[in-house]
PDB file of N, CA and C in Angstrom:
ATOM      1  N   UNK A   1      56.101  41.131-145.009  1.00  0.00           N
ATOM      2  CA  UNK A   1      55.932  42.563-144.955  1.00  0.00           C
ATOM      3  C   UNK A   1      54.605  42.902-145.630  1.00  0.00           C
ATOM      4  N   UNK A   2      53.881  43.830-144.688  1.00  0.00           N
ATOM      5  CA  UNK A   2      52.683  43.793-145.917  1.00  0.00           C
ATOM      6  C   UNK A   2      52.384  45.083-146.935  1.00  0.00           C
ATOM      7  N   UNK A   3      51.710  45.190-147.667  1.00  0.00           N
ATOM      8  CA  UNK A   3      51.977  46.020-148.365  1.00  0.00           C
ATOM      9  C   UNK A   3      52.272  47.499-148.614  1.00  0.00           C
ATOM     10  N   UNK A   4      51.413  48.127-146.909  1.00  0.00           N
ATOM     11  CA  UNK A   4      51.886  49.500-146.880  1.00  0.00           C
ATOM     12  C   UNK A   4      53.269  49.751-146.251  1.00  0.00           C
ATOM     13  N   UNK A   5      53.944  48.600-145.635  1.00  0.00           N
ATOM     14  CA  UNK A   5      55.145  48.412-144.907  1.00  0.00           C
ATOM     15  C   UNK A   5      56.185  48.631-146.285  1.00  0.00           C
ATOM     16  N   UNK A   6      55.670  47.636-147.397  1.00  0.00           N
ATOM     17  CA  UNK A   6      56.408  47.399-148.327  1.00  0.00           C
ATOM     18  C   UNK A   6      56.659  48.733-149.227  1.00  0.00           C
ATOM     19  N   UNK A   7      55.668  49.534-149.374  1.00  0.00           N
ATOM     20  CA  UNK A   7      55.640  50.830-150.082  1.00  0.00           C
ATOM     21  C   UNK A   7      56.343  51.933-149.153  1.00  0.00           C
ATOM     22  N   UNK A   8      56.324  52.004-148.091  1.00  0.00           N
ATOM     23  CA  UNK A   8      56.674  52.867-147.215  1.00  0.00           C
ATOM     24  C   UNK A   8      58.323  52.670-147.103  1.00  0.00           C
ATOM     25  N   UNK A   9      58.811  51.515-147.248  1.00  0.00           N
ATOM     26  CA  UNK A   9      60.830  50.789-146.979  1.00  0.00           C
ATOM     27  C   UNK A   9      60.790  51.372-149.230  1.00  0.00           C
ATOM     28  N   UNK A  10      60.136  51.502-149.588  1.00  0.00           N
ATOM     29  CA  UNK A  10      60.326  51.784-151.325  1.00  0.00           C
ATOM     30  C   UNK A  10      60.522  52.877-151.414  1.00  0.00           C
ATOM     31  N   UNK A  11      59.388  53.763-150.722  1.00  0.00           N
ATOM     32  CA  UNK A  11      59.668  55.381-150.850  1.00  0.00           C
ATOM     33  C   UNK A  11      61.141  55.808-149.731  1.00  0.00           C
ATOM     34  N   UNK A  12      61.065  55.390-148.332  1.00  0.00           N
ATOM     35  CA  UNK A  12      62.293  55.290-148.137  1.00  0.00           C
ATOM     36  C   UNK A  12      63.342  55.393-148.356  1.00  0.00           C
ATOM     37  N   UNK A  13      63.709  54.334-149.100  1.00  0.00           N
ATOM     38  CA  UNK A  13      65.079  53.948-149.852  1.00  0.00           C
ATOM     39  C   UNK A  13      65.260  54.789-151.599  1.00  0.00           C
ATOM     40  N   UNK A  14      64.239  55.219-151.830  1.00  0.00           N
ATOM     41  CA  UNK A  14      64.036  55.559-152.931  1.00  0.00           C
ATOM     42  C   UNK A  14      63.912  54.980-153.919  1.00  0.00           C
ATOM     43  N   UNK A  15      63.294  53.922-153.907  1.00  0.00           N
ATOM     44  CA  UNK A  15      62.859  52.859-154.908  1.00  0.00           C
ATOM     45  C   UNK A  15      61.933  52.991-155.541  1.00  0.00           C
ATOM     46  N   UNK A  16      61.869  53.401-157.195  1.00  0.00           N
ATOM     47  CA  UNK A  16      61.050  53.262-157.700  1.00  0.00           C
ATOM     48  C   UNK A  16      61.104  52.199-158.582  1.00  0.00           C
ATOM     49  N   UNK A  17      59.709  51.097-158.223  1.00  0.00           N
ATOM     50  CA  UNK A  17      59.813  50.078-159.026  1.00  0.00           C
ATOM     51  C   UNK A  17      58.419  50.633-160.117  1.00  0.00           C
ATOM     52  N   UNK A  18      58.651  50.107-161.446  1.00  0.00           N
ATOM     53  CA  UNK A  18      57.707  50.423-162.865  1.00  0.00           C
ATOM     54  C   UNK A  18      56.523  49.250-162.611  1.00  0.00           C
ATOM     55  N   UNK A  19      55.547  49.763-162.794  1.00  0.00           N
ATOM     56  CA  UNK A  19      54.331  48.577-162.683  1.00  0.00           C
ATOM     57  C   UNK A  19      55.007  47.921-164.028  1.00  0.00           C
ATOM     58  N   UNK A  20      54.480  46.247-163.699  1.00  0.00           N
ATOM     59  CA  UNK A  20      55.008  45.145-165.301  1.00  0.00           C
ATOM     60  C   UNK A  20      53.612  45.778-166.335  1.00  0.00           C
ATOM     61  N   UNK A  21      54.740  45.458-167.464  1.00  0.00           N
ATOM     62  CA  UNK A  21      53.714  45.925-168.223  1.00  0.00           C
ATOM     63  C   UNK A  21      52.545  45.539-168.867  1.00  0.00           C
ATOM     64  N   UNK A  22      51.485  45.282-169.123  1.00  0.00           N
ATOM     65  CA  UNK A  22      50.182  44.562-169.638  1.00  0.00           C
ATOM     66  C   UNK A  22      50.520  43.994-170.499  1.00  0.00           C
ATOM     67  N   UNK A  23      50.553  42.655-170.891  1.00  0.00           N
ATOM     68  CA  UNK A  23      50.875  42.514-172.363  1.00  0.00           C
ATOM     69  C   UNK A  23      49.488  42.118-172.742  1.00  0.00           C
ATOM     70  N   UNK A  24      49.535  41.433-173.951  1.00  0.00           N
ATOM     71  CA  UNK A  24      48.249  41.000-174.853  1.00  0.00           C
ATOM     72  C   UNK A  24      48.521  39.929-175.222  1.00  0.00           C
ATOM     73  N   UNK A  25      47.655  39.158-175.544  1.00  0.00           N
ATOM     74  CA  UNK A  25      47.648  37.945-176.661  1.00  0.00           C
ATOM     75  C   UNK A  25      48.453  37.889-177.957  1.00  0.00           C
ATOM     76  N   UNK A  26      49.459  37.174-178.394  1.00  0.00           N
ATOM     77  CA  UNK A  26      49.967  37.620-179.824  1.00  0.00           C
ATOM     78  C   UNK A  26      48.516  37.553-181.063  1.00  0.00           C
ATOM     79  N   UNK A  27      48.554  38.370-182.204  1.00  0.00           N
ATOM     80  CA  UNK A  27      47.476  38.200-182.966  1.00  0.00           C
ATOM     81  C   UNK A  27      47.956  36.994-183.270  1.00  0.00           C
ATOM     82  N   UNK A  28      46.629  35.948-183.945  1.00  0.00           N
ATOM     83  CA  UNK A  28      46.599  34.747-184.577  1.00  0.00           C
ATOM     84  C   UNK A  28      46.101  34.638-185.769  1.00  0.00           C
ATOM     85  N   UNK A  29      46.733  33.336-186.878  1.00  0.00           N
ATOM     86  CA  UNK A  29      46.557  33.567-188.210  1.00  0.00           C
ATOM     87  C   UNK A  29      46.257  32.187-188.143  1.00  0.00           C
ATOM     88  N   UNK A  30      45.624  31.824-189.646  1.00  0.00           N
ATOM     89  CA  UNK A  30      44.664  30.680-189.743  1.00  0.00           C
ATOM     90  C   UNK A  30      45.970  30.245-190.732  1.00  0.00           C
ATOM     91  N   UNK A  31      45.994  29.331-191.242  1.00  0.00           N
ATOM     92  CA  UNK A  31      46.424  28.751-192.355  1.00  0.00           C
ATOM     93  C   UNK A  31      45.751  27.881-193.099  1.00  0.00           C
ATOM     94  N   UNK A  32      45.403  28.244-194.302  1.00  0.00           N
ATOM     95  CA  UNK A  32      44.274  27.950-195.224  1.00  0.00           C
ATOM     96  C   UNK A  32      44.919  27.250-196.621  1.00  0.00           C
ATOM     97  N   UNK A  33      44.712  25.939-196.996  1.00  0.00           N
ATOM     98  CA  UNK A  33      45.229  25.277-197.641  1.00  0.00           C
ATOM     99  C   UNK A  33      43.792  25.179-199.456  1.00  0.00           C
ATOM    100  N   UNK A  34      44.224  25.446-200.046  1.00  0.00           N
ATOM    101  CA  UNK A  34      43.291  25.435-201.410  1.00  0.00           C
ATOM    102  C   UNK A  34      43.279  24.623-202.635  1.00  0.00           C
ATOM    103  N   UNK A  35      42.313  24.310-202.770  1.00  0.00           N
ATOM    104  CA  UNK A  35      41.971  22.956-204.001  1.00  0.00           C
ATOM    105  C   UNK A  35      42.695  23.709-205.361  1.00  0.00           C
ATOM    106  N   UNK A  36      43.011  22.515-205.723  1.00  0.00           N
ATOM    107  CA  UNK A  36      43.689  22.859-207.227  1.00  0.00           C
ATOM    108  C   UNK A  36      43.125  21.309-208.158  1.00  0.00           C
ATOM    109  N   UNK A  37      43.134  21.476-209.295  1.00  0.00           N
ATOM    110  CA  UNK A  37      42.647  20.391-210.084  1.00  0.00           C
ATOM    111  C   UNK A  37      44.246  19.805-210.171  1.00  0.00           C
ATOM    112  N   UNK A  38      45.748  19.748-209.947  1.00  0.00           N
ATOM    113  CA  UNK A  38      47.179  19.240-210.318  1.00  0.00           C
ATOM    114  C   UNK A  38      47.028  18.183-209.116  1.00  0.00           C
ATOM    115  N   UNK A  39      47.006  18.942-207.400  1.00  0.00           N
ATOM    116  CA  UNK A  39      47.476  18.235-206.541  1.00  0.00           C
ATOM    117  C   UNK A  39      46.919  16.765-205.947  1.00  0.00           C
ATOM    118  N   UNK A  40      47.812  15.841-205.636  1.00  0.00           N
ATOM    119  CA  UNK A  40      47.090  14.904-205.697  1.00  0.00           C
ATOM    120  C   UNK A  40      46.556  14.567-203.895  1.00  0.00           C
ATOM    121  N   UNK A  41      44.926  14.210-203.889  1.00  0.00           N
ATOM    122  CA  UNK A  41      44.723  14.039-202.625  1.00  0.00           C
ATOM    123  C   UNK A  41      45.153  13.650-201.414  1.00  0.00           C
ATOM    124  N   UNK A  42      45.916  12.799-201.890  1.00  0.00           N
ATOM    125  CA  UNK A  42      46.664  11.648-201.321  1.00  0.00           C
ATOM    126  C   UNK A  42      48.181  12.873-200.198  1.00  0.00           C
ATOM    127  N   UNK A  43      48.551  13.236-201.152  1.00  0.00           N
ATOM    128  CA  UNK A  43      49.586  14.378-201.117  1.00  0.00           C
ATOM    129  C   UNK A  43      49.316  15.446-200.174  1.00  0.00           C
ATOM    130  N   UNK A  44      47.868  15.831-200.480  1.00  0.00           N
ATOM    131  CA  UNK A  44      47.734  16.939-199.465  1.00  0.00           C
ATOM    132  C   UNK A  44      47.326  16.379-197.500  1.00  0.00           C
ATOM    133  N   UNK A  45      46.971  15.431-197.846  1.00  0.00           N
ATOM    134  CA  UNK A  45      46.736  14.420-196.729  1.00  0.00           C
ATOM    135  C   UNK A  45      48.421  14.160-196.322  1.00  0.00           C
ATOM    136  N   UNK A  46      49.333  13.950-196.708  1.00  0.00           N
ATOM    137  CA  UNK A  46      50.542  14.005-196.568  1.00  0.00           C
ATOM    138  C   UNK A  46      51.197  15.218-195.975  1.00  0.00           C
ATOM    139  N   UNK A  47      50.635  16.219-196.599  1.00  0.00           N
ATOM    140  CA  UNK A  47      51.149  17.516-196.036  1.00  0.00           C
ATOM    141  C   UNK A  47      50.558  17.754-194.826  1.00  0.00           C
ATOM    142  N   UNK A  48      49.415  17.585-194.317  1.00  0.00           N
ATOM    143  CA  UNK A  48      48.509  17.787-193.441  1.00  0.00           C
ATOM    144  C   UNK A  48      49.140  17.121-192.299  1.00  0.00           C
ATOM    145  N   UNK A  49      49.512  15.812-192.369  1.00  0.00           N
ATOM    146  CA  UNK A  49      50.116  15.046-191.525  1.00  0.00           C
ATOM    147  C   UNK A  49      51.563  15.368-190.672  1.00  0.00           C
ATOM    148  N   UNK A  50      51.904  15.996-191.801  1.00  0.00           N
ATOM    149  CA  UNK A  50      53.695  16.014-191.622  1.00  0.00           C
ATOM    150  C   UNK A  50      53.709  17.460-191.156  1.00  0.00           C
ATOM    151  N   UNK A  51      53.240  18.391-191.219  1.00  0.00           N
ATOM    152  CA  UNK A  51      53.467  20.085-191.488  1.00  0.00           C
ATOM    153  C   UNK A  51      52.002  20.034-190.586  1.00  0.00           C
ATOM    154  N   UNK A  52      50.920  19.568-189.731  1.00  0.00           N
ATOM    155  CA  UNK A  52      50.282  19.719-189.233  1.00  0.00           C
ATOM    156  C   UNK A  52      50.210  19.274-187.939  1.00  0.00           C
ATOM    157  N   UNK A  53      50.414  17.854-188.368  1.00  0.00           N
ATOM    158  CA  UNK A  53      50.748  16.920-187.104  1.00  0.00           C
ATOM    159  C   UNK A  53      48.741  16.459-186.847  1.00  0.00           C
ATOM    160  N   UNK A  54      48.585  16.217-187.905  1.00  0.00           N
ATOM    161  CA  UNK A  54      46.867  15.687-188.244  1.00  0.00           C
ATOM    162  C   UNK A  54      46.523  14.316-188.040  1.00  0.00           C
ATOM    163  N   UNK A  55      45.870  13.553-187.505  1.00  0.00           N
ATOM    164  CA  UNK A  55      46.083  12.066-187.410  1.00  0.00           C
ATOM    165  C   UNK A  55      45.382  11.385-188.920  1.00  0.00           C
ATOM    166  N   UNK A  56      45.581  10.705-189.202  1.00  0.00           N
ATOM    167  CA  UNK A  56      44.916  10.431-190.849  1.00  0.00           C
ATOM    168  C   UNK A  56      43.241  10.669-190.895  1.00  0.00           C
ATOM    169  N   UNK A  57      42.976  10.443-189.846  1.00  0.00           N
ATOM    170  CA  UNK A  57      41.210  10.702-190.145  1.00  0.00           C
ATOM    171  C   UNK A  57      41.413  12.199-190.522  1.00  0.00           C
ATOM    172  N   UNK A  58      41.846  12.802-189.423  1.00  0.00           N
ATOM    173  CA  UNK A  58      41.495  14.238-189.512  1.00  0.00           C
ATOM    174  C   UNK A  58      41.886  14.726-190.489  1.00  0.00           C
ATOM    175  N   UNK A  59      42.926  14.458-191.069  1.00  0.00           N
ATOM    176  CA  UNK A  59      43.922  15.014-191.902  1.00  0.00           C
ATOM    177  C   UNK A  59      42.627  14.898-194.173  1.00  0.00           C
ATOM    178  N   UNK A  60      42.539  13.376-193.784  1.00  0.00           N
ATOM    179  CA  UNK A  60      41.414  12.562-194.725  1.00  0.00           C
ATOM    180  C   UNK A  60      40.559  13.702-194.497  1.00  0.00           C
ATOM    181  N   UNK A  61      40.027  14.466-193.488  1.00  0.00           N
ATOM    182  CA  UNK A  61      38.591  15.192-193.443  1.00  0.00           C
ATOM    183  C   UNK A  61      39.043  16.606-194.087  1.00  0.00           C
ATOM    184  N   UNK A  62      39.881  16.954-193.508  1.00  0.00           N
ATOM    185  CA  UNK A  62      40.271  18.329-194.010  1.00  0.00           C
ATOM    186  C   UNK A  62      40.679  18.286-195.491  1.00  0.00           C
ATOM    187  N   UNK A  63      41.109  17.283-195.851  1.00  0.00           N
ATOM    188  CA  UNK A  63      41.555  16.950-197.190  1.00  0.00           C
ATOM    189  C   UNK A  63      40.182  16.965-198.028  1.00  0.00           C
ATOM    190  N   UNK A  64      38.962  16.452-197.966  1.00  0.00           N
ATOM    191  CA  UNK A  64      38.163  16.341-198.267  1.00  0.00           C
ATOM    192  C   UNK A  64      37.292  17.572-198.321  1.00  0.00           C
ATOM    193  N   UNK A  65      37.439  18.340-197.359  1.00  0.00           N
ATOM    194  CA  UNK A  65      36.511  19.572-197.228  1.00  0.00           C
ATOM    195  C   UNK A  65      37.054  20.504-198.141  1.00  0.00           C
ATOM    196  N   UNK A  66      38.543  20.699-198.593  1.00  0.00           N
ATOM    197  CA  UNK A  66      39.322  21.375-199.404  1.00  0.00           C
ATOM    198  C   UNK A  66      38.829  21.234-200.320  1.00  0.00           C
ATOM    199  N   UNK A  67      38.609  19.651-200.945  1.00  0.00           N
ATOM    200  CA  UNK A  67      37.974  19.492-202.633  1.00  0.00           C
ATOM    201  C   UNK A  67      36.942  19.720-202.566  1.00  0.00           C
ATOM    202  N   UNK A  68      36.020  19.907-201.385  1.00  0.00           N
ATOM    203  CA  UNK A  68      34.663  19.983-201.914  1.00  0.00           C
ATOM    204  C   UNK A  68      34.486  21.928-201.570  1.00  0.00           C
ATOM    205  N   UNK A  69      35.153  21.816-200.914  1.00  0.00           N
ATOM    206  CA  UNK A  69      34.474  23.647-200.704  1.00  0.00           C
ATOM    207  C   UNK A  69      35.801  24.451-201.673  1.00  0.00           C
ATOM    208  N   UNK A  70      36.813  23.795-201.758  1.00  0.00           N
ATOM    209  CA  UNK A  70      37.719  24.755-202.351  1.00  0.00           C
ATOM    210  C   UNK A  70      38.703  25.185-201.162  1.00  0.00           C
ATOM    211  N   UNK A  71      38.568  25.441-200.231  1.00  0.00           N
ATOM    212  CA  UNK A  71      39.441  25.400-198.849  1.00  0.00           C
ATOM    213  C   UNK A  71      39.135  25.174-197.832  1.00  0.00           C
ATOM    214  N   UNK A  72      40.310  24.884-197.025  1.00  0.00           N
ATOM    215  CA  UNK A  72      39.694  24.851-195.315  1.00  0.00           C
ATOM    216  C   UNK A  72      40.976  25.128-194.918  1.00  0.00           C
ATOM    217  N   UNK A  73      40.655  25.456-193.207  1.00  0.00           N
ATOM    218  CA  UNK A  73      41.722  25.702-192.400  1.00  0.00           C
ATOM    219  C   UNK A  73      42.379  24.802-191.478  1.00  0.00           C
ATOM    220  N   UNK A  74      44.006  24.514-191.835  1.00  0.00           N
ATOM    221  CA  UNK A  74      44.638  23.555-191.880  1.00  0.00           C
ATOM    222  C   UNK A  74      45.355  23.619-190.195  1.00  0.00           C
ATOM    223  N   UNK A  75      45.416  24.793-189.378  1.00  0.00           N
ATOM    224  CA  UNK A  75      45.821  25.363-188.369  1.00  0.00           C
ATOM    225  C   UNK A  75      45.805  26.573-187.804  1.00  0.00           C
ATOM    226  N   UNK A  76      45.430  26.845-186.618  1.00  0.00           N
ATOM    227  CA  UNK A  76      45.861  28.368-185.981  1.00  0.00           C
ATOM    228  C   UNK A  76      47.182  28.808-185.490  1.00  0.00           C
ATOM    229  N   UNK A  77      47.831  29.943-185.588  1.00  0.00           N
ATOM    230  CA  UNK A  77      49.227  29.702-185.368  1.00  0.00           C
ATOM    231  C   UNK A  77      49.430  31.420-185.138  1.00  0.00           C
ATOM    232  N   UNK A  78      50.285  31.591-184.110  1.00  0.00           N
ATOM    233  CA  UNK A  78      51.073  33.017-184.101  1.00  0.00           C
ATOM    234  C   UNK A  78      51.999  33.656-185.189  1.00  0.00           C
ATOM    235  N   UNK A  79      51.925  34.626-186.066  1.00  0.00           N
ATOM    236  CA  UNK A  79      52.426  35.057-187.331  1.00  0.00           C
ATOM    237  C   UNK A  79      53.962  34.379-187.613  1.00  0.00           C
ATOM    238  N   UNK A  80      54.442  33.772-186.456  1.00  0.00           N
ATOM    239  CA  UNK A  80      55.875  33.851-186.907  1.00  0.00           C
ATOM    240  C   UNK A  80      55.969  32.269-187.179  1.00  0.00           C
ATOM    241  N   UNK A  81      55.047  31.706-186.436  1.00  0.00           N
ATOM    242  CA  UNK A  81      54.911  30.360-187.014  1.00  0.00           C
ATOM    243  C   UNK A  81      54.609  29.285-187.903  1.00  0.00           C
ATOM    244  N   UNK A  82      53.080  30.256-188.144  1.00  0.00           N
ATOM    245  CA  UNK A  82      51.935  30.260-189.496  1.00  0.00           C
ATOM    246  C   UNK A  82      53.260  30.349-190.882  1.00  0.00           C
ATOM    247  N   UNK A  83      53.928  31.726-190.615  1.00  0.00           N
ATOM    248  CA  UNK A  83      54.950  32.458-191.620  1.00  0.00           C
ATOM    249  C   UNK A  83      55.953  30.294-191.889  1.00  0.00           C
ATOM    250  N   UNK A  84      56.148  30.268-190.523  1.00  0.00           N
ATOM    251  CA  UNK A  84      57.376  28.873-191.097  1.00  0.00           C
ATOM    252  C   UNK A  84      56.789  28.311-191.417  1.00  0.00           C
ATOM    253  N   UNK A  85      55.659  27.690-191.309  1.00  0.00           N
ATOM    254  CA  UNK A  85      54.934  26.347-191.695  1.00  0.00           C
ATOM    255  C   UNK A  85      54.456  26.653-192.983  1.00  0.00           C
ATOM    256  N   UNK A  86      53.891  27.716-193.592  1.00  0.00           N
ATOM    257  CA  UNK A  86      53.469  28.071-194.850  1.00  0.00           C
ATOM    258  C   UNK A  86      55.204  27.909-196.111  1.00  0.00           C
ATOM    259  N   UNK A  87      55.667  28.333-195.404  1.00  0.00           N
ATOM    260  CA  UNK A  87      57.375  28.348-196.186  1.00  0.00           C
ATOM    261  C   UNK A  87      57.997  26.833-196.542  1.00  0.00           C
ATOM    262  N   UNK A  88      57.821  25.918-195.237  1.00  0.00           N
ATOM    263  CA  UNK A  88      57.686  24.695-195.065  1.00  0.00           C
ATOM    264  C   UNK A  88      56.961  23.766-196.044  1.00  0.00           C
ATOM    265  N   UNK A  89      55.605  24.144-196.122  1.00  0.00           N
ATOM    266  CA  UNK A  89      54.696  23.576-197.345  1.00  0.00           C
ATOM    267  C   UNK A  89      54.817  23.890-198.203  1.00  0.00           C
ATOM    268  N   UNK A  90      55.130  24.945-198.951  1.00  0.00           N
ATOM    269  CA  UNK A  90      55.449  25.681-200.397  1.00  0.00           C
ATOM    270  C   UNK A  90      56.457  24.771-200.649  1.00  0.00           C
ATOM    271  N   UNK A  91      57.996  25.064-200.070  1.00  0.00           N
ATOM    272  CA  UNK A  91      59.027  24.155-200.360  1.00  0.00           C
ATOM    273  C   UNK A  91      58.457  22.663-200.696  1.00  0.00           C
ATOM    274  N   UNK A  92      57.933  22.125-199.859  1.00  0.00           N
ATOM    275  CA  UNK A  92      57.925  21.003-199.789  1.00  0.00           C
ATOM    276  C   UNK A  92      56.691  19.900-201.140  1.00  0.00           C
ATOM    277  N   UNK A  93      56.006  21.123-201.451  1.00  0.00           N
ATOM    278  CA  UNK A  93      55.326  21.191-202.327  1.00  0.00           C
ATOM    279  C   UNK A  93      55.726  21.282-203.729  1.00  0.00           C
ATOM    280  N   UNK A  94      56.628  21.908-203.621  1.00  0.00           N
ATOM    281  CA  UNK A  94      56.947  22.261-204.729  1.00  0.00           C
ATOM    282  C   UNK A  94      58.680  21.373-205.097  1.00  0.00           C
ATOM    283  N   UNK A  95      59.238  20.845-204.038  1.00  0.00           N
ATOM    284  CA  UNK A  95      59.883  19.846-204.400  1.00  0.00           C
ATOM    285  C   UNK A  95      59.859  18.442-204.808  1.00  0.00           C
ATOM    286  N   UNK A  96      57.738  18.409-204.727  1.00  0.00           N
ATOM    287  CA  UNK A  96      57.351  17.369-205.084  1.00  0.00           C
ATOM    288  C   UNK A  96      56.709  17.842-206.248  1.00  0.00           C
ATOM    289  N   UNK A  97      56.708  18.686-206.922  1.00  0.00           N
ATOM    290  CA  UNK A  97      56.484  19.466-208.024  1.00  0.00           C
ATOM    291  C   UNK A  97      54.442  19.524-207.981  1.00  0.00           C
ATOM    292  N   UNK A  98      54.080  19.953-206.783  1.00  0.00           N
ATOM    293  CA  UNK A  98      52.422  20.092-206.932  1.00  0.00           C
ATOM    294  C   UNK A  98      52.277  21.859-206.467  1.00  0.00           C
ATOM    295  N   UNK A  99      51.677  22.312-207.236  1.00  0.00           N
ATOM    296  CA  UNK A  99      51.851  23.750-206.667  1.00  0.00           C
ATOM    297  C   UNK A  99      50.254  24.127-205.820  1.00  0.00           C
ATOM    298  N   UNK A 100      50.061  22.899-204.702  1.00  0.00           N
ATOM    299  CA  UNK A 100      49.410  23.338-203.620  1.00  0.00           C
ATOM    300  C   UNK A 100      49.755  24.773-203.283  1.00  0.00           C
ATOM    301  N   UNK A 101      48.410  25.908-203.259  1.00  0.00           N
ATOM    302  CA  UNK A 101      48.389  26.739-202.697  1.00  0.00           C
ATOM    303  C   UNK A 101      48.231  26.968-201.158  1.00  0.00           C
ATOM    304  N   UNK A 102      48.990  27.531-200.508  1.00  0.00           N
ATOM    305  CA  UNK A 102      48.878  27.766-198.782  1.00  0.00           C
ATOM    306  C   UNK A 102      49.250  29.120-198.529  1.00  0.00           C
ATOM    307  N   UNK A 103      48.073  29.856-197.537  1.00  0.00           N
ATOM    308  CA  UNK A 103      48.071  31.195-197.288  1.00  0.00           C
ATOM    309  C   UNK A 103      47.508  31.115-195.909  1.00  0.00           C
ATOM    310  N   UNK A 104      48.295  32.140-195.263  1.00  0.00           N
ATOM    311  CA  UNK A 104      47.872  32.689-193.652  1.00  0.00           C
ATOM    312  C   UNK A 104      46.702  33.736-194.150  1.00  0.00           C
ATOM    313  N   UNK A 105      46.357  33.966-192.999  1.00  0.00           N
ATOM    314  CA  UNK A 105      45.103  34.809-192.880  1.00  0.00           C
ATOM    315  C   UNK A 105      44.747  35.245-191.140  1.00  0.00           C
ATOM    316  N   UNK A 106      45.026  36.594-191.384  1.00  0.00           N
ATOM    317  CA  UNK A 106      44.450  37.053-189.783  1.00  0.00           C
ATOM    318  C   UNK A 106      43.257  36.583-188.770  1.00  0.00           C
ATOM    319  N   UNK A 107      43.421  36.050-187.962  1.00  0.00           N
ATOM    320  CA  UNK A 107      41.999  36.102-186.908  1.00  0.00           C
ATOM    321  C   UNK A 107      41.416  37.246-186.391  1.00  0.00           C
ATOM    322  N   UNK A 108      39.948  37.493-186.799  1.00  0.00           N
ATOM    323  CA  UNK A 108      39.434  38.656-186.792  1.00  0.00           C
ATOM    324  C   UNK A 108      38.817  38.757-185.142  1.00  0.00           C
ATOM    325  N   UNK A 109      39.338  39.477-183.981  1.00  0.00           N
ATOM    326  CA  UNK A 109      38.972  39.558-182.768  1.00  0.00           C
ATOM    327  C   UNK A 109      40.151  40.356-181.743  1.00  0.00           C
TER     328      UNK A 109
END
């Protein structure tokens, strides 16, 4: 049927169909992992791995850029995810008694 056929059997019958609605992109958040003089390197390379899914190089690099700049960003993630994985590392951090800091942060765009 083509399309003025199709609009014409709509008004017809009395069909009103709603255009779908536009959606958007969900906003995205960074997750930003921060140097502390307690945690041990080794550890945060651990977290990176497990709570990132980082292969050891990468995980070794990001680990490294943390001690030398003070932070880096450990993942991009949709708020509700960023939100578990940050909850995830705290716990897990802190059941290994290192109080690695981890914070989301909005993507600006």
């Amino acid at each position: 049927m083509t399309q003025s056929r199709q609009r014409q059997f709509e008004v017809e019958c009395g069909i009103l169909l709603a255009e779908a609605p536009q959606t958007k992109p969900p906003k995205m958040y960074q997750i930003v992992l921060f140097n502390d003089d307690f945690t041990p390197m080794d550890f945060v390379v651990e977290v990176l791995r497990i709570f990132f899914f980082k292969t050891k190089p990468k995980a070794e690099e990001i680990m490294l850029k943390i001690h030398t700049t003070g932070k880096a960003v450990c993942g991009i993630y949709t708020k509700n995810v960023a939100e578990m994985k940050i909850s995830q590392v705290r716990r897990y951090a802190r059941d290994h008694e290192h109080p690695l800091r981890c914070e989301m942060q909005p993507l600006d765009g």
